[in-house]
N, C-alpha and C. Protein backbone atom coordinates (compact mmCIF):
# COMPACT_ATOMS: atom_id res chain seq x y z
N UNK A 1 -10.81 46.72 43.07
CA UNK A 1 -10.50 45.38 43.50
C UNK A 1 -11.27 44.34 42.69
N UNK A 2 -12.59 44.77 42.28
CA UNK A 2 -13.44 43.63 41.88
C UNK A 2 -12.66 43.37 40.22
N UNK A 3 -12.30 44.47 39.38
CA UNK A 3 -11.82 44.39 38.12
C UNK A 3 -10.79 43.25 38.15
N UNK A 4 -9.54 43.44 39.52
CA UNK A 4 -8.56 42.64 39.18
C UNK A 4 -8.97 41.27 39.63
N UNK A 5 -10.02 40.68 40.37
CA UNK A 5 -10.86 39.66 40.40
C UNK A 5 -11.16 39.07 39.12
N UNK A 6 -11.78 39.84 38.14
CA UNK A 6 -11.91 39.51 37.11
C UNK A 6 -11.15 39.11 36.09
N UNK A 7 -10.57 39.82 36.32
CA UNK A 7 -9.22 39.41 35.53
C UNK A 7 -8.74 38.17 35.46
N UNK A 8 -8.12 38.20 36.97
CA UNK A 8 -7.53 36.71 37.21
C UNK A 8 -8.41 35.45 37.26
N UNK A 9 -9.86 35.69 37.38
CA UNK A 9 -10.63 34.26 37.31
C UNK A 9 -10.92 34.10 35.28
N UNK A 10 -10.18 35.05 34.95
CA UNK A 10 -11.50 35.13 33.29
C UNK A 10 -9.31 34.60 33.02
N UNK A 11 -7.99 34.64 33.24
CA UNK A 11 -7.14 34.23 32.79
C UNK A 11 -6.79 32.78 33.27
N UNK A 12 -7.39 32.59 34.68
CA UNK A 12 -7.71 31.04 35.34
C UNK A 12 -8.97 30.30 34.28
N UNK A 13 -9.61 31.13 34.08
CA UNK A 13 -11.23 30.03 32.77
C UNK A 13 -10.43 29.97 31.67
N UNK A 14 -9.39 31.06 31.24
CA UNK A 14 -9.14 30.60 30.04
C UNK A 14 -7.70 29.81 30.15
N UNK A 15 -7.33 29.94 30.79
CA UNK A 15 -6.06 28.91 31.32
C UNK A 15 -6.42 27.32 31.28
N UNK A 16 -7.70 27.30 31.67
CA UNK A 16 -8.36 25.75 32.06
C UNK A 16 -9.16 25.76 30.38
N UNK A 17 -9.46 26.21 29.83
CA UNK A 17 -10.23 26.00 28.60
C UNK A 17 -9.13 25.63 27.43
N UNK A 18 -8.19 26.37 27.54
CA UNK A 18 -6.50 26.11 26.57
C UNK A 18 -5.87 24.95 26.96
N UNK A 19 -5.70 24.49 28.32
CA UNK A 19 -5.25 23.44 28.99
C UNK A 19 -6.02 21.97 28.52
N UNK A 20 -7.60 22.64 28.52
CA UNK A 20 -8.27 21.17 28.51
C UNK A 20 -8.57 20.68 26.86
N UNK A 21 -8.16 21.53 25.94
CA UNK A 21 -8.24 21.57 24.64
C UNK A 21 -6.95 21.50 24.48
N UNK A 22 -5.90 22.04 24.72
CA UNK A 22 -4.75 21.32 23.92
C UNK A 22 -4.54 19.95 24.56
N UNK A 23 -5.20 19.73 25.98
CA UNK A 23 -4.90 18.16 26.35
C UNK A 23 -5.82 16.96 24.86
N UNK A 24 -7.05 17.74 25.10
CA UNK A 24 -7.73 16.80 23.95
C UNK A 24 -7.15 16.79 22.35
N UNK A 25 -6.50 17.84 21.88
CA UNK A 25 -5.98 17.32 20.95
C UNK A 25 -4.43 16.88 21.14
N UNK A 26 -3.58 16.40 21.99
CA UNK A 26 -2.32 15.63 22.15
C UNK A 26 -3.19 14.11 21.93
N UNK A 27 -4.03 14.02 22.94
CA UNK A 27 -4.43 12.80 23.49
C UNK A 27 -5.03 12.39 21.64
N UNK A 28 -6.03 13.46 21.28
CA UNK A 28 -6.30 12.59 19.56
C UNK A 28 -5.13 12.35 18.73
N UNK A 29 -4.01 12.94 18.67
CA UNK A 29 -3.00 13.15 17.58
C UNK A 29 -2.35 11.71 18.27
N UNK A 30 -1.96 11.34 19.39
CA UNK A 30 -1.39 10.50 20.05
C UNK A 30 -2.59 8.69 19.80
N UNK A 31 -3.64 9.07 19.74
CA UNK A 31 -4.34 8.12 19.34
C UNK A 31 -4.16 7.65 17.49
N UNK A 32 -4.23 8.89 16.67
CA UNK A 32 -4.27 8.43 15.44
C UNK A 32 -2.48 7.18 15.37
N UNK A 33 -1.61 8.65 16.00
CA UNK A 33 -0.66 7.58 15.83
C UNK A 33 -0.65 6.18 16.07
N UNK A 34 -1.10 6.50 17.48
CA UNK A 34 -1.03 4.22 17.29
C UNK A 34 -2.00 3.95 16.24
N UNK A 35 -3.13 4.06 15.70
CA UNK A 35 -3.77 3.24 14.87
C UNK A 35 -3.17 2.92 13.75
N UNK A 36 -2.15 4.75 12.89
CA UNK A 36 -1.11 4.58 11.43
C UNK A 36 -0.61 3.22 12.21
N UNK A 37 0.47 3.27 13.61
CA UNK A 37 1.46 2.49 13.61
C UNK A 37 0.82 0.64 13.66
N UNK A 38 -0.31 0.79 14.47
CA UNK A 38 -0.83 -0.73 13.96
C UNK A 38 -1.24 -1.08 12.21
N UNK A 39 -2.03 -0.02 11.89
CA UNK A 39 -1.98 -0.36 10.53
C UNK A 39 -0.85 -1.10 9.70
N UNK A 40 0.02 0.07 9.66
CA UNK A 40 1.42 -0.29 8.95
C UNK A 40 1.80 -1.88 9.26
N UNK A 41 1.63 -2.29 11.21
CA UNK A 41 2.00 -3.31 11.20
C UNK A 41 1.30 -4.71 10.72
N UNK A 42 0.07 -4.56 10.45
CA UNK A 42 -0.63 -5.63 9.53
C UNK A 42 -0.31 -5.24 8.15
N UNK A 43 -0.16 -4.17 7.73
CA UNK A 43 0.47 -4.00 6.53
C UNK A 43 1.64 -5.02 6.34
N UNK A 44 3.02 -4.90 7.22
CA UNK A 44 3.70 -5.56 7.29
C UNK A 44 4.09 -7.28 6.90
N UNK A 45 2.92 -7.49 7.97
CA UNK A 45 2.36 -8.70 8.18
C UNK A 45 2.09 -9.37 7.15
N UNK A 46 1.35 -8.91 6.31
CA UNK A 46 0.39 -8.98 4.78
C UNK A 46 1.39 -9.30 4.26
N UNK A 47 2.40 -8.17 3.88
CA UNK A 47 3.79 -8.29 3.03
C UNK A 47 4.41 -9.69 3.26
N UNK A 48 4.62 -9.76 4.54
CA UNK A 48 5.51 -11.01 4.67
C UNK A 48 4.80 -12.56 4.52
N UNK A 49 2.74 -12.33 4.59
CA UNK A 49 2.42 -13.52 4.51
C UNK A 49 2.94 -13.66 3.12
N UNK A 50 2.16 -12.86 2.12
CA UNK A 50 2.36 -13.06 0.88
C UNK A 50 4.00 -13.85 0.15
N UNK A 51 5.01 -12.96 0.40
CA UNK A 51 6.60 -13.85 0.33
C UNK A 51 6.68 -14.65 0.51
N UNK A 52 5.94 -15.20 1.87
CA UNK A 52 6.05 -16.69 2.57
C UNK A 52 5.76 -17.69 1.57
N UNK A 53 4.14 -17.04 1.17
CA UNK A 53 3.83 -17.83 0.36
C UNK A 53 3.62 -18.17 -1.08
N UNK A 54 4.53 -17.16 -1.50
CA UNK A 54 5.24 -16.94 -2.85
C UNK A 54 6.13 -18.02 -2.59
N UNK A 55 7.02 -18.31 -1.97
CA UNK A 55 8.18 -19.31 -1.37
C UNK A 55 7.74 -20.88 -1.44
N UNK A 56 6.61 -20.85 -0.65
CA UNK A 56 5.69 -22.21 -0.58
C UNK A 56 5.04 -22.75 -1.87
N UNK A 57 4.70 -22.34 -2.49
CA UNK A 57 3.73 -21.65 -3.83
C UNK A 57 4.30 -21.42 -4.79
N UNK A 58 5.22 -21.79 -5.26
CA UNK A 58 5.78 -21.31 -6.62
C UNK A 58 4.93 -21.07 -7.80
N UNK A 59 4.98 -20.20 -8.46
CA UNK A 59 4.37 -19.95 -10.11
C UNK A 59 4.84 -20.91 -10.48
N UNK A 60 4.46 -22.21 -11.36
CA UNK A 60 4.96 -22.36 -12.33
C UNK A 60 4.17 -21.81 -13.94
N UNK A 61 5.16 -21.16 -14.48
CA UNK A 61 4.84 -20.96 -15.78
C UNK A 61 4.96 -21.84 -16.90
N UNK A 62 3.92 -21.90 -17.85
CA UNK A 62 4.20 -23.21 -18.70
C UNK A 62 4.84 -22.56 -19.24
N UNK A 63 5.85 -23.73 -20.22
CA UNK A 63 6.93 -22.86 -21.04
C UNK A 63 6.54 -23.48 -22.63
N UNK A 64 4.85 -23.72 -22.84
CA UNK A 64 4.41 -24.11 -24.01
C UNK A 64 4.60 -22.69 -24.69
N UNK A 65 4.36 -22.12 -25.61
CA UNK A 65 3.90 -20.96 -26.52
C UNK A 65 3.60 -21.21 -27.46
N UNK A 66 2.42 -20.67 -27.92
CA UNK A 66 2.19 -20.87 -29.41
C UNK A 66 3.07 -20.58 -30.84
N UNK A 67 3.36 -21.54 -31.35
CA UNK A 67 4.83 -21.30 -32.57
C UNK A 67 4.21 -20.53 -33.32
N UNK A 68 4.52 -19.74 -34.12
CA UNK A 68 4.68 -18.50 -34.79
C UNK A 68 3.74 -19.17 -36.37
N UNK A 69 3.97 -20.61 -36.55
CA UNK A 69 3.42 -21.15 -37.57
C UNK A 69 1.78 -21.19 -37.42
N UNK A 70 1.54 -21.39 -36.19
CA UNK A 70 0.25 -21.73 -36.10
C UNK A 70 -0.57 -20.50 -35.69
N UNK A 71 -0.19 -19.11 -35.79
CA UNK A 71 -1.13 -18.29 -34.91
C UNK A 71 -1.93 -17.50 -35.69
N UNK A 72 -2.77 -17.18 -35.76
CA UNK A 72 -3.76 -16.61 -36.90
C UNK A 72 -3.73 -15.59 -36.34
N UNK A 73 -3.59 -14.21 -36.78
CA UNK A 73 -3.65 -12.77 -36.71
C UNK A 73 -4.93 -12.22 -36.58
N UNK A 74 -6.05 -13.22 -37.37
CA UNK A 74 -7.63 -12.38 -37.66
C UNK A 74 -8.40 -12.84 -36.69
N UNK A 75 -7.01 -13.92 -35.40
CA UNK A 75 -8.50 -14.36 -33.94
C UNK A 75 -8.71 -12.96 -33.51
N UNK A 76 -10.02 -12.53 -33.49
CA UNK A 76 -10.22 -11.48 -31.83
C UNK A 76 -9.37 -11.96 -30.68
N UNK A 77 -9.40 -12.97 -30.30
CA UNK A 77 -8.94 -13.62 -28.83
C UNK A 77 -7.30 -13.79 -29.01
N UNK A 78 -6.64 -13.15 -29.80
CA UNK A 78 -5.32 -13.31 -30.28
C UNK A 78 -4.44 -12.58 -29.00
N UNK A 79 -3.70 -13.44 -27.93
CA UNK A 79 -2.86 -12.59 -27.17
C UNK A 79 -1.00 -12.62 -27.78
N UNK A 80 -1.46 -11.19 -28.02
CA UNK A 80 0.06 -10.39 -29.07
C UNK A 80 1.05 -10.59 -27.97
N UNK A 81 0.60 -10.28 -26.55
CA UNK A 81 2.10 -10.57 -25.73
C UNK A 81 3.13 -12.43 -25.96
N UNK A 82 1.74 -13.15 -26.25
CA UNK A 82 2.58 -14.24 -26.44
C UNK A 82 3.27 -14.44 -27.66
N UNK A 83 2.73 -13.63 -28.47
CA UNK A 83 3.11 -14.33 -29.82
C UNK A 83 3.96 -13.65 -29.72
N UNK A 84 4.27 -11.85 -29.57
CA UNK A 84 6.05 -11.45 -29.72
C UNK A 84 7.17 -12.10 -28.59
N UNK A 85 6.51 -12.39 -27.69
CA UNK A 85 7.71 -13.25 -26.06
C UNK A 85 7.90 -14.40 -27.56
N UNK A 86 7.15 -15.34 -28.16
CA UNK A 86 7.83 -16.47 -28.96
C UNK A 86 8.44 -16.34 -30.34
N UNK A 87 8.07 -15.00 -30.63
CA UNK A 87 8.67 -14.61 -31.37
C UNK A 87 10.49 -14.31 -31.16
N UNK A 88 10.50 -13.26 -30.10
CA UNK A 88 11.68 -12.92 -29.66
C UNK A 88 12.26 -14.48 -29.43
N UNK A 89 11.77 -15.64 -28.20
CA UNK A 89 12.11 -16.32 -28.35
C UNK A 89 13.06 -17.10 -29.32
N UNK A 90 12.41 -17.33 -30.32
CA UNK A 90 12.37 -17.91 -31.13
C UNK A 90 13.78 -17.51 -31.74
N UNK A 91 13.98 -16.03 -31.89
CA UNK A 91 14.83 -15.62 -32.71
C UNK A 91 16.29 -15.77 -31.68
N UNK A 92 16.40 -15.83 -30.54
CA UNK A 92 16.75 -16.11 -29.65
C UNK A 92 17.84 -17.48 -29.74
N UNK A 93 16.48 -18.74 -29.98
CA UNK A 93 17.30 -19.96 -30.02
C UNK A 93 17.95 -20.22 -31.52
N UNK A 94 17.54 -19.37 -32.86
CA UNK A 94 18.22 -19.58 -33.69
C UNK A 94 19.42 -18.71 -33.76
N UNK A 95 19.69 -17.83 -32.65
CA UNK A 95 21.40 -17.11 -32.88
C UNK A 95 21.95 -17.75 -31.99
N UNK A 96 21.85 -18.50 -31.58
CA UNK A 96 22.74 -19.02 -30.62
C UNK A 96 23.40 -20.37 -31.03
């Protein structure tokens, strides 16, 4: 009699030890989720301030470039993206 005592209180301890551990990890997995899902939603947020104020805010880009006559090749400080954009430019407004 005492064995099957044992039994059933050592499948009742471990019944309550499985129970109270898979409760604690639902309850963590269920916590991370809301934090991803708030994250994401200031993520969101971010996204849409920024557009807003891309909208409000316009770039303007100057549409000066340095002409192709004046640019010295031997500056260190020489930015090549402008000089080929006025280059292309350039070749641009004379086919047309």
């Amino acid at each position: 009699m005492s064995t099957v005592n044992v039994l059933r209180y050592s499948a009742l301890g471990l019944g309550l030890f499985f129970g109270f551990r898979n409760d604690m990890i639902l309850k963590c997995n269920a916590k991370k989720k809301e934090e991803q899902a708030q994250y994401e939603e200031k993520l969101r947020l971010v996204d849409e301030a920024k557009r807003e104020y891309a909208k409000l805010h316009p770039v303007e880009v100057p549409k000066v470039l340095p002409t192709t006559a004046s640019v010295n090749l031997e500056d260190p400080n020489i930015d090549f993206e402008k000089v080929i954009l006025n280059a292309v430019e350039s070749l641009k407004e004379t086919s047309t």
